[in-house]
PDB file of N, CA and C in Angstrom:
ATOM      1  N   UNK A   1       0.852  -1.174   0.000  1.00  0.00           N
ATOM      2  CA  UNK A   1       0.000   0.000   0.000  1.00  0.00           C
ATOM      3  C   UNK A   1       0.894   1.232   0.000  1.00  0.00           C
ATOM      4  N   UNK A   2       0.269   2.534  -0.762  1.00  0.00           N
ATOM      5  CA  UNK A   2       1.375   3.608  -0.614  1.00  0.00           C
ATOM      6  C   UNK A   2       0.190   4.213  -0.053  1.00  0.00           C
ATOM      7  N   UNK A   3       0.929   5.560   0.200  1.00  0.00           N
ATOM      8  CA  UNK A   3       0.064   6.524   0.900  1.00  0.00           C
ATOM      9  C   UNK A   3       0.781   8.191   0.604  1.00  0.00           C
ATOM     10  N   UNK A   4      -0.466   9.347  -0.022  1.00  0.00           N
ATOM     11  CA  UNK A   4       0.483  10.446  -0.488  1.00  0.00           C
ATOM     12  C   UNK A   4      -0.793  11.514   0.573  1.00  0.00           C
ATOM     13  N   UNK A   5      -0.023  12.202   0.614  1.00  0.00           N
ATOM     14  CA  UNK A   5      -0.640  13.086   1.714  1.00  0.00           C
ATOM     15  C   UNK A   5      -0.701  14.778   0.962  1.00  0.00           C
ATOM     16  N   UNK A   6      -1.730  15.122   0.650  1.00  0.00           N
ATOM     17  CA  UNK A   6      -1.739  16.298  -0.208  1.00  0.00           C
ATOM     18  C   UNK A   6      -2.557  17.863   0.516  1.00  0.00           C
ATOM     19  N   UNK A   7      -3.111  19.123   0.557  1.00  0.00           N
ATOM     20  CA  UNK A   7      -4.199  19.693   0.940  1.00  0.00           C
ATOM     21  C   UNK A   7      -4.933  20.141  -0.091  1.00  0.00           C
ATOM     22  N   UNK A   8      -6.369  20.170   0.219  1.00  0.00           N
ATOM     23  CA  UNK A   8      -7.255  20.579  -0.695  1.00  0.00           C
ATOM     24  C   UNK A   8      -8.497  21.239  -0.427  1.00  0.00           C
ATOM     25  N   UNK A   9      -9.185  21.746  -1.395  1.00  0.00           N
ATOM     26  CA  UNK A   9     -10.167  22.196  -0.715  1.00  0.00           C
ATOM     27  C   UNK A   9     -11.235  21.135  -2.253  1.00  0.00           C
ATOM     28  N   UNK A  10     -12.975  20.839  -1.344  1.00  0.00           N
ATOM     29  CA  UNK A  10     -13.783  19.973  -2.009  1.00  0.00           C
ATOM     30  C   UNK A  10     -14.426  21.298  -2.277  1.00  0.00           C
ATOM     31  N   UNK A  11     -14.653  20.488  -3.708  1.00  0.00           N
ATOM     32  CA  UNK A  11     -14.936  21.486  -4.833  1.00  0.00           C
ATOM     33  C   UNK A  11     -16.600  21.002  -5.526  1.00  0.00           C
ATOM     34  N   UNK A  12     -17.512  21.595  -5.207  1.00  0.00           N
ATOM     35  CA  UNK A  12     -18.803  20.199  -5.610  1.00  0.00           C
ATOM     36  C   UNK A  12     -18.555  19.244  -5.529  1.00  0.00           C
ATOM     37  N   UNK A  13     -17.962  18.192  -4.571  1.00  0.00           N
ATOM     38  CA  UNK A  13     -17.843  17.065  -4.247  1.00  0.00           C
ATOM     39  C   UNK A  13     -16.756  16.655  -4.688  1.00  0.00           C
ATOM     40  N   UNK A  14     -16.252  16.978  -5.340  1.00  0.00           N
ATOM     41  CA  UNK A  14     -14.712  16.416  -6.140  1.00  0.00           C
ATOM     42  C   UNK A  14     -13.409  17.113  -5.137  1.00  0.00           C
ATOM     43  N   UNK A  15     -12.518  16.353  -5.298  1.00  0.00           N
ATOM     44  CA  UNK A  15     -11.386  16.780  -5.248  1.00  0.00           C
ATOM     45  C   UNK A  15      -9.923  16.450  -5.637  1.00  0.00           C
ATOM     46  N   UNK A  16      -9.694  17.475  -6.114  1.00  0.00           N
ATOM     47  CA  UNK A  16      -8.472  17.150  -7.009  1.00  0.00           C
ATOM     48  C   UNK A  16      -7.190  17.037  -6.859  1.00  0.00           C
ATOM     49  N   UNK A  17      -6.649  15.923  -7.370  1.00  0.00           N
ATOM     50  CA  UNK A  17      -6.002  14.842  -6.874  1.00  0.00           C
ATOM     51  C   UNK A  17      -4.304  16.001  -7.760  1.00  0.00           C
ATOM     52  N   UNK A  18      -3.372  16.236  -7.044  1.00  0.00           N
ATOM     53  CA  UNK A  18      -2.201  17.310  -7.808  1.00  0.00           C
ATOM     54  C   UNK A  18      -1.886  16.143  -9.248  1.00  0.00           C
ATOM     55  N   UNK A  19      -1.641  16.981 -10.013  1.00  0.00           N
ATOM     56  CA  UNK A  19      -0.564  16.331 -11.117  1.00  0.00           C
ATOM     57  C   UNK A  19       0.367  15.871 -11.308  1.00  0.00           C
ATOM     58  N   UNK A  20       1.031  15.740 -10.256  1.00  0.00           N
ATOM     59  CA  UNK A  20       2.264  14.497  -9.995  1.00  0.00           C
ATOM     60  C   UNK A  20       1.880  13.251  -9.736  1.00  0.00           C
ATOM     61  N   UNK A  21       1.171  13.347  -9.396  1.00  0.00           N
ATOM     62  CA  UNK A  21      -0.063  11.683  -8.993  1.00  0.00           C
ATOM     63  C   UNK A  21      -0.501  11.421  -9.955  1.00  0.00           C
ATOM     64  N   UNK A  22      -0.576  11.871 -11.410  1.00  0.00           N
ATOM     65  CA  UNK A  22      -1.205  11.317 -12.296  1.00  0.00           C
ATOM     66  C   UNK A  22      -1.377   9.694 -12.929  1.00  0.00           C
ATOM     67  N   UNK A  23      -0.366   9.145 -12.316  1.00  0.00           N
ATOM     68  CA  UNK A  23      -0.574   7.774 -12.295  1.00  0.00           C
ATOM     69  C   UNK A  23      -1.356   6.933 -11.463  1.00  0.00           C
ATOM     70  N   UNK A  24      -2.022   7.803 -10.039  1.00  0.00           N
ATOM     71  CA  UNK A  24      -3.448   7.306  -9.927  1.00  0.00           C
ATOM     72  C   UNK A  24      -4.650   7.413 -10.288  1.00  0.00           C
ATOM     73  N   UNK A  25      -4.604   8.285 -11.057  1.00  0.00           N
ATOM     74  CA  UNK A  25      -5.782   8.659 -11.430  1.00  0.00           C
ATOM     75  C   UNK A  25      -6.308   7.455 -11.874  1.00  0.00           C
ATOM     76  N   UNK A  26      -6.441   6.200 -12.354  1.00  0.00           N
ATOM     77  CA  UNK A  26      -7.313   5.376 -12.331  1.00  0.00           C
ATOM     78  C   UNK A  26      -7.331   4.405 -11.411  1.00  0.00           C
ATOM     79  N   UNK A  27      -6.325   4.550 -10.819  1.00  0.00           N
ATOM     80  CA  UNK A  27      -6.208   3.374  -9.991  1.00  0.00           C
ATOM     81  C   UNK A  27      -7.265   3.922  -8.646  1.00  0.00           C
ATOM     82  N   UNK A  28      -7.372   2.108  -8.256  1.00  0.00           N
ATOM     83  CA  UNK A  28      -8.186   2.253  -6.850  1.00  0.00           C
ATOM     84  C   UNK A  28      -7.699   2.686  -5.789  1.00  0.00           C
ATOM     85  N   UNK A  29      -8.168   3.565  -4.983  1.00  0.00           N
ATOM     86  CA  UNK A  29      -7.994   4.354  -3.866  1.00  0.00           C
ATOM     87  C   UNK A  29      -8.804   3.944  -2.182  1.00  0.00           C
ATOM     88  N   UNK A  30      -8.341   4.205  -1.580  1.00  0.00           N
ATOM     89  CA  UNK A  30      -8.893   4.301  -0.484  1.00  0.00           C
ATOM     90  C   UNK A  30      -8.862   5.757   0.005  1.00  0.00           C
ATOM     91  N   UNK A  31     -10.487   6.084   0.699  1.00  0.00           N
ATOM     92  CA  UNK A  31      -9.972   7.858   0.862  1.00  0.00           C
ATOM     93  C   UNK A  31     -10.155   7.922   1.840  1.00  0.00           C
ATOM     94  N   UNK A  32      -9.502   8.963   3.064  1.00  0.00           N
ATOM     95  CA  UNK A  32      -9.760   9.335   4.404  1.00  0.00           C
ATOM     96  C   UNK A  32      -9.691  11.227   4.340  1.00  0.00           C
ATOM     97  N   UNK A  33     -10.542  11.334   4.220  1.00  0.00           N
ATOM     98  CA  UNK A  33     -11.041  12.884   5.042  1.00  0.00           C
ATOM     99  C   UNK A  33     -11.056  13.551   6.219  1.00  0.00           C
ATOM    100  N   UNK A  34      -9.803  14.299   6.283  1.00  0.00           N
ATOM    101  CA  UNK A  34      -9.785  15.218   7.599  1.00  0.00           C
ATOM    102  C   UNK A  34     -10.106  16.533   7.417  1.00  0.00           C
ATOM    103  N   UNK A  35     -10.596  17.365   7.980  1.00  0.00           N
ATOM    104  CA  UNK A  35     -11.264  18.853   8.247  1.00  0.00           C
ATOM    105  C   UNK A  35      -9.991  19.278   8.886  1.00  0.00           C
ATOM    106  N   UNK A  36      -9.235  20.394   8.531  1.00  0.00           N
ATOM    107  CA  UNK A  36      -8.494  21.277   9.285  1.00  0.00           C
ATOM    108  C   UNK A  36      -8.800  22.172  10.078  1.00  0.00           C
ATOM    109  N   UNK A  37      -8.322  22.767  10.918  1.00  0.00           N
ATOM    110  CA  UNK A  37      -8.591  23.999  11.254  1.00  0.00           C
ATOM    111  C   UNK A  37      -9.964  24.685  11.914  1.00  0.00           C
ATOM    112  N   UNK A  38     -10.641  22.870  12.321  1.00  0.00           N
ATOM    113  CA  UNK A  38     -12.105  23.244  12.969  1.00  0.00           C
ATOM    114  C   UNK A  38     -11.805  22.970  14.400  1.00  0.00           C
ATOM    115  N   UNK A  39     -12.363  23.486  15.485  1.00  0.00           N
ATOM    116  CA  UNK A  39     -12.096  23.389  17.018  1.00  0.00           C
ATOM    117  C   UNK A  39     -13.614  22.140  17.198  1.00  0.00           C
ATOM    118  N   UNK A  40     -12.690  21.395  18.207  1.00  0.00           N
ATOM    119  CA  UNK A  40     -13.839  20.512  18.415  1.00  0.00           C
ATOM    120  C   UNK A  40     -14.783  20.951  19.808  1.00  0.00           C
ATOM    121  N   UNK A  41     -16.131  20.821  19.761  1.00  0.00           N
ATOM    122  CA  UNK A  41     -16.662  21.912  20.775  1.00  0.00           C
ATOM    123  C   UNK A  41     -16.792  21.129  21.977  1.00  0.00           C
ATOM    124  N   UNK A  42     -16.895  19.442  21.752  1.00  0.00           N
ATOM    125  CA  UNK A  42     -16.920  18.545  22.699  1.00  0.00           C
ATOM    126  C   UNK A  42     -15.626  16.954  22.397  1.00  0.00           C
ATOM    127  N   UNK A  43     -15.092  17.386  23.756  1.00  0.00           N
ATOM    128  CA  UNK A  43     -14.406  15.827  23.313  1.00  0.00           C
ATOM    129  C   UNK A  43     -14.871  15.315  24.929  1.00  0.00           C
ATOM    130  N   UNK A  44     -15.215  13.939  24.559  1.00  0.00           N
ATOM    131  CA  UNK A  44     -15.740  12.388  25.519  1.00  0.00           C
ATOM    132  C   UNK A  44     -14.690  11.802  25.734  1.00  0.00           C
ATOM    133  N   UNK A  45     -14.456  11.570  26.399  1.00  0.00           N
ATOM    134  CA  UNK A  45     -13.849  10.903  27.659  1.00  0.00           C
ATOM    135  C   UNK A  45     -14.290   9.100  27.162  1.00  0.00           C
ATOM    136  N   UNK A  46     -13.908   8.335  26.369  1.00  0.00           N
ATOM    137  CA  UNK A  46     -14.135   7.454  26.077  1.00  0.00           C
ATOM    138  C   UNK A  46     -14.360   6.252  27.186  1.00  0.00           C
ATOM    139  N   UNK A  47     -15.270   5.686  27.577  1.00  0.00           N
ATOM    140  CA  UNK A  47     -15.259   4.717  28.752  1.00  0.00           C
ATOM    141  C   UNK A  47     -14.376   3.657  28.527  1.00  0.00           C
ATOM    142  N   UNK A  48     -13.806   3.641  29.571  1.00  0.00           N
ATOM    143  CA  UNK A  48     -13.136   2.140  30.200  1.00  0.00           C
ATOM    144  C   UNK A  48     -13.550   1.324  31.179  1.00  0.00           C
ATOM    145  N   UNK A  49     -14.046   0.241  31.105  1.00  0.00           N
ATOM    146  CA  UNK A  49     -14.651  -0.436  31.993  1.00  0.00           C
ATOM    147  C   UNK A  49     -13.318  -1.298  32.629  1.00  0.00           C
ATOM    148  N   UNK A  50     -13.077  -1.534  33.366  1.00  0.00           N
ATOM    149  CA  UNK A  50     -12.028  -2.004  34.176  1.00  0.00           C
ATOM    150  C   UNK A  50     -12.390  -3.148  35.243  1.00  0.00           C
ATOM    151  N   UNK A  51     -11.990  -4.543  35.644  1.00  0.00           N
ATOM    152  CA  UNK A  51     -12.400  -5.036  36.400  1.00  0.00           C
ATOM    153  C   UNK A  51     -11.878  -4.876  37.613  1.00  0.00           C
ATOM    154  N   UNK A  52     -12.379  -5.169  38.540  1.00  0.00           N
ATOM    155  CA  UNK A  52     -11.312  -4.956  39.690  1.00  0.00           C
ATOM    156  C   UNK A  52     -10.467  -5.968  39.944  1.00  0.00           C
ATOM    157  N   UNK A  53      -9.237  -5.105  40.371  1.00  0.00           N
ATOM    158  CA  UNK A  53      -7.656  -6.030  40.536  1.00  0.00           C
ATOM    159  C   UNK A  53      -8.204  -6.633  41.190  1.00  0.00           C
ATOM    160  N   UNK A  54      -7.560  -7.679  41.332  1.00  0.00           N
ATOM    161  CA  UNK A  54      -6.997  -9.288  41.888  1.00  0.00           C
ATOM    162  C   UNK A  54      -6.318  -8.996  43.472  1.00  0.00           C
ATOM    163  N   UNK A  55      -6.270  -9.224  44.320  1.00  0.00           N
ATOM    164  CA  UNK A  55      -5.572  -8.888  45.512  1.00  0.00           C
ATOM    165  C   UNK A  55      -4.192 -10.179  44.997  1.00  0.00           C
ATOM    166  N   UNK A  56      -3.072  -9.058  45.444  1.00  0.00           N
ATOM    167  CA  UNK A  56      -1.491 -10.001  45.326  1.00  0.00           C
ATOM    168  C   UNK A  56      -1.806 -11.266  46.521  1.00  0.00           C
ATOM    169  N   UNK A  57      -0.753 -12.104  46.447  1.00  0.00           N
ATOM    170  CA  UNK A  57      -0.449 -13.686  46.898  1.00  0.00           C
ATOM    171  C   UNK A  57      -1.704 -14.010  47.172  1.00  0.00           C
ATOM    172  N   UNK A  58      -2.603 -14.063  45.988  1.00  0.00           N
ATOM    173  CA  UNK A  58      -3.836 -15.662  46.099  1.00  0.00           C
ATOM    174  C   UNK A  58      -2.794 -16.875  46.297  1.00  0.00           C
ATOM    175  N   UNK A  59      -1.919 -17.341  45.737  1.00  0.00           N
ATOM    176  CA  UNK A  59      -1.397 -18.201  45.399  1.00  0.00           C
ATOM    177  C   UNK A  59       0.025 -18.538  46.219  1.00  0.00           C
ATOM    178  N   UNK A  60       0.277 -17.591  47.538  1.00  0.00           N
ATOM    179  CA  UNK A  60       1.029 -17.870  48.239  1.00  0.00           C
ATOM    180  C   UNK A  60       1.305 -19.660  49.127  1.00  0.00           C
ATOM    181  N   UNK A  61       2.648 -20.298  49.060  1.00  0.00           N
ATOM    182  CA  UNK A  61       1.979 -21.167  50.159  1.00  0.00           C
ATOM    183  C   UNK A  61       1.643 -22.488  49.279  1.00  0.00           C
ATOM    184  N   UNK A  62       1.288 -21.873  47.486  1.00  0.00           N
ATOM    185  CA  UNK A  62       0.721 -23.086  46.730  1.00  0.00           C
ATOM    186  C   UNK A  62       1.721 -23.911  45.912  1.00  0.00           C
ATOM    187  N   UNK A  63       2.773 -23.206  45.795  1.00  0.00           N
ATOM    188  CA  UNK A  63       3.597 -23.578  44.789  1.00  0.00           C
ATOM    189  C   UNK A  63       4.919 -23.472  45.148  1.00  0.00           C
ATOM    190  N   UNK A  64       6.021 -23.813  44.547  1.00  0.00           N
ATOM    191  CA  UNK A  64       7.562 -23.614  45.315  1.00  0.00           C
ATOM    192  C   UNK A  64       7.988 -23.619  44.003  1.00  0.00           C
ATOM    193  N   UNK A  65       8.602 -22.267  43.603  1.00  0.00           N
ATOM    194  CA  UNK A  65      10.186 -22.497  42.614  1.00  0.00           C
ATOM    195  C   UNK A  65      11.261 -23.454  43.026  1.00  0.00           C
ATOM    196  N   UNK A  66      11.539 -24.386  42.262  1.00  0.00           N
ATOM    197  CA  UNK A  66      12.333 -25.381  42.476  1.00  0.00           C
ATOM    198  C   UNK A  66      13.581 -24.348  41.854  1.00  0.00           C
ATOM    199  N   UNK A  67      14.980 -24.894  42.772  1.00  0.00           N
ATOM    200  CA  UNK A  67      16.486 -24.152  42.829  1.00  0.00           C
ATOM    201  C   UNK A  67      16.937 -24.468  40.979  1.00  0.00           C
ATOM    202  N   UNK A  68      16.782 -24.960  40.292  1.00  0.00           N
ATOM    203  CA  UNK A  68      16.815 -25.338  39.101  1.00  0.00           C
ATOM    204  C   UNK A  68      16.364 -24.090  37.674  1.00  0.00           C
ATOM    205  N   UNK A  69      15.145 -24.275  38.666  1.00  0.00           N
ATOM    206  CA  UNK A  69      14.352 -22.644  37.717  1.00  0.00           C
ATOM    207  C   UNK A  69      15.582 -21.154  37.557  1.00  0.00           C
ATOM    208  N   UNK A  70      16.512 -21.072  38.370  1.00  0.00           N
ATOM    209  CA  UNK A  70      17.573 -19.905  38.784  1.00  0.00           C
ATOM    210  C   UNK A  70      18.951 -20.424  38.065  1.00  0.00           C
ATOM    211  N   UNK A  71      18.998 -21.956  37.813  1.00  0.00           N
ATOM    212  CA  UNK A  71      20.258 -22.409  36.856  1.00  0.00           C
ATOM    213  C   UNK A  71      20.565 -21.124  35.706  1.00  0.00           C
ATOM    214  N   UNK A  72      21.365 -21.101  35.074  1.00  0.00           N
ATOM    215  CA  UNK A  72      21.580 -20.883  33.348  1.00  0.00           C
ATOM    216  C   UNK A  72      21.080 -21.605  32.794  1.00  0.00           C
ATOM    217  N   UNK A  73      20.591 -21.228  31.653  1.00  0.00           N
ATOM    218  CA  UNK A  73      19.984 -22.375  30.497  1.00  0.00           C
ATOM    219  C   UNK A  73      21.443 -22.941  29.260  1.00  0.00           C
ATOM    220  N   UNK A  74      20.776 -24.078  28.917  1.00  0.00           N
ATOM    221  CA  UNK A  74      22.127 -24.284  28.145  1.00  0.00           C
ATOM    222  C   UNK A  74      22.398 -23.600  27.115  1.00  0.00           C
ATOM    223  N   UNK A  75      23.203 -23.674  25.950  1.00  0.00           N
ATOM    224  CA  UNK A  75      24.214 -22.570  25.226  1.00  0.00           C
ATOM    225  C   UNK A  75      22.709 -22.788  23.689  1.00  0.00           C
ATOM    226  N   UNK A  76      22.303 -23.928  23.918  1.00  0.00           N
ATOM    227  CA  UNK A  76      21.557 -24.234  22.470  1.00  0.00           C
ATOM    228  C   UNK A  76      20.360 -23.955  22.885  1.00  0.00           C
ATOM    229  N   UNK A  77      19.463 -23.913  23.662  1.00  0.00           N
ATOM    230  CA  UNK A  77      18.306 -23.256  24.191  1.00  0.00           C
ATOM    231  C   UNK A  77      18.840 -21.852  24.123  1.00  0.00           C
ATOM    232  N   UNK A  78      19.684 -20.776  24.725  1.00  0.00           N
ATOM    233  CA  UNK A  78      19.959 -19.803  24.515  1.00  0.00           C
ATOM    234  C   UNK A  78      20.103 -19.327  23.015  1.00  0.00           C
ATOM    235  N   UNK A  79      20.593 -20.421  22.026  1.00  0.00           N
ATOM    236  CA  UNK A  79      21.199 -19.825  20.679  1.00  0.00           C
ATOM    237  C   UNK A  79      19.649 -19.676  19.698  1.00  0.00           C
ATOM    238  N   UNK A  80      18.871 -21.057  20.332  1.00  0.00           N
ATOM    239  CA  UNK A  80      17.085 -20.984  20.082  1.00  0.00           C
ATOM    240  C   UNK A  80      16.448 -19.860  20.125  1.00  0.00           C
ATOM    241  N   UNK A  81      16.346 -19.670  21.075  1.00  0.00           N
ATOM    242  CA  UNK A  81      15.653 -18.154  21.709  1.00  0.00           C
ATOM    243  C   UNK A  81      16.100 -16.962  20.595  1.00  0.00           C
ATOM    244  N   UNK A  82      17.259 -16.910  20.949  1.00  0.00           N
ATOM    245  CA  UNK A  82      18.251 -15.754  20.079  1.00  0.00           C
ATOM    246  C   UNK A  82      18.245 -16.222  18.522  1.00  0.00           C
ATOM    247  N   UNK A  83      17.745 -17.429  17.332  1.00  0.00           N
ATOM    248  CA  UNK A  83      17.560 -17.263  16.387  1.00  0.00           C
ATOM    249  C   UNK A  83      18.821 -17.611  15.399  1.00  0.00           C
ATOM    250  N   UNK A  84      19.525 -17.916  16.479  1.00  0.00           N
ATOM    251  CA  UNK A  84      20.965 -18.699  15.907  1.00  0.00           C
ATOM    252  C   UNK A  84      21.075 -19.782  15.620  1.00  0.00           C
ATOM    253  N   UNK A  85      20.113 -21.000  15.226  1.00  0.00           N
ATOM    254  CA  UNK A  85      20.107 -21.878  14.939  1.00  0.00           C
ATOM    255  C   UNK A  85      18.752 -22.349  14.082  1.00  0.00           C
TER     256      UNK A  85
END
């Protein structure tokens, strides 16, 4: 996809596309319309519904990191990860 970024003003509904672009002119477009230079009289506060947090250590007491989990990993699991192999 390209994308050319131009200003214009709509002219009876048309608007015209500069003459360096003339190689879109038939091609298919996608159009997005922005208004310059207008003040917006209301902006909303978009809702977020949020659940409520979780209280920390549910899970205290349940589980044990075994001394193993804190090793180094070996050189080929490391080279895995990293895309070297």
């Amino acid at each position: 996809m390209q994308a050319i970024e131009f200003n214009s003003y709509v002219n009876e509904g048309t608007i015209k596309i500069p003459t360096n672009y003339q190689d879109w002119y038939s091609a298919k477009i996608k159009v997005i319309l922005l208004r310059q230079n207008t003040l917006t009289s209301k902006m909303e506060t978009p809702i977020v519904s949020r659940s409520p947090q979780r209280p920390i250590g549910l899970a205290k007491d349940k589980f044990q990191v075994p001394p193993q989990f804190f090793e180094e990993l070996p050189e080929d699991l490391l080279d895995a990860y990293e895309g070297k192999r």
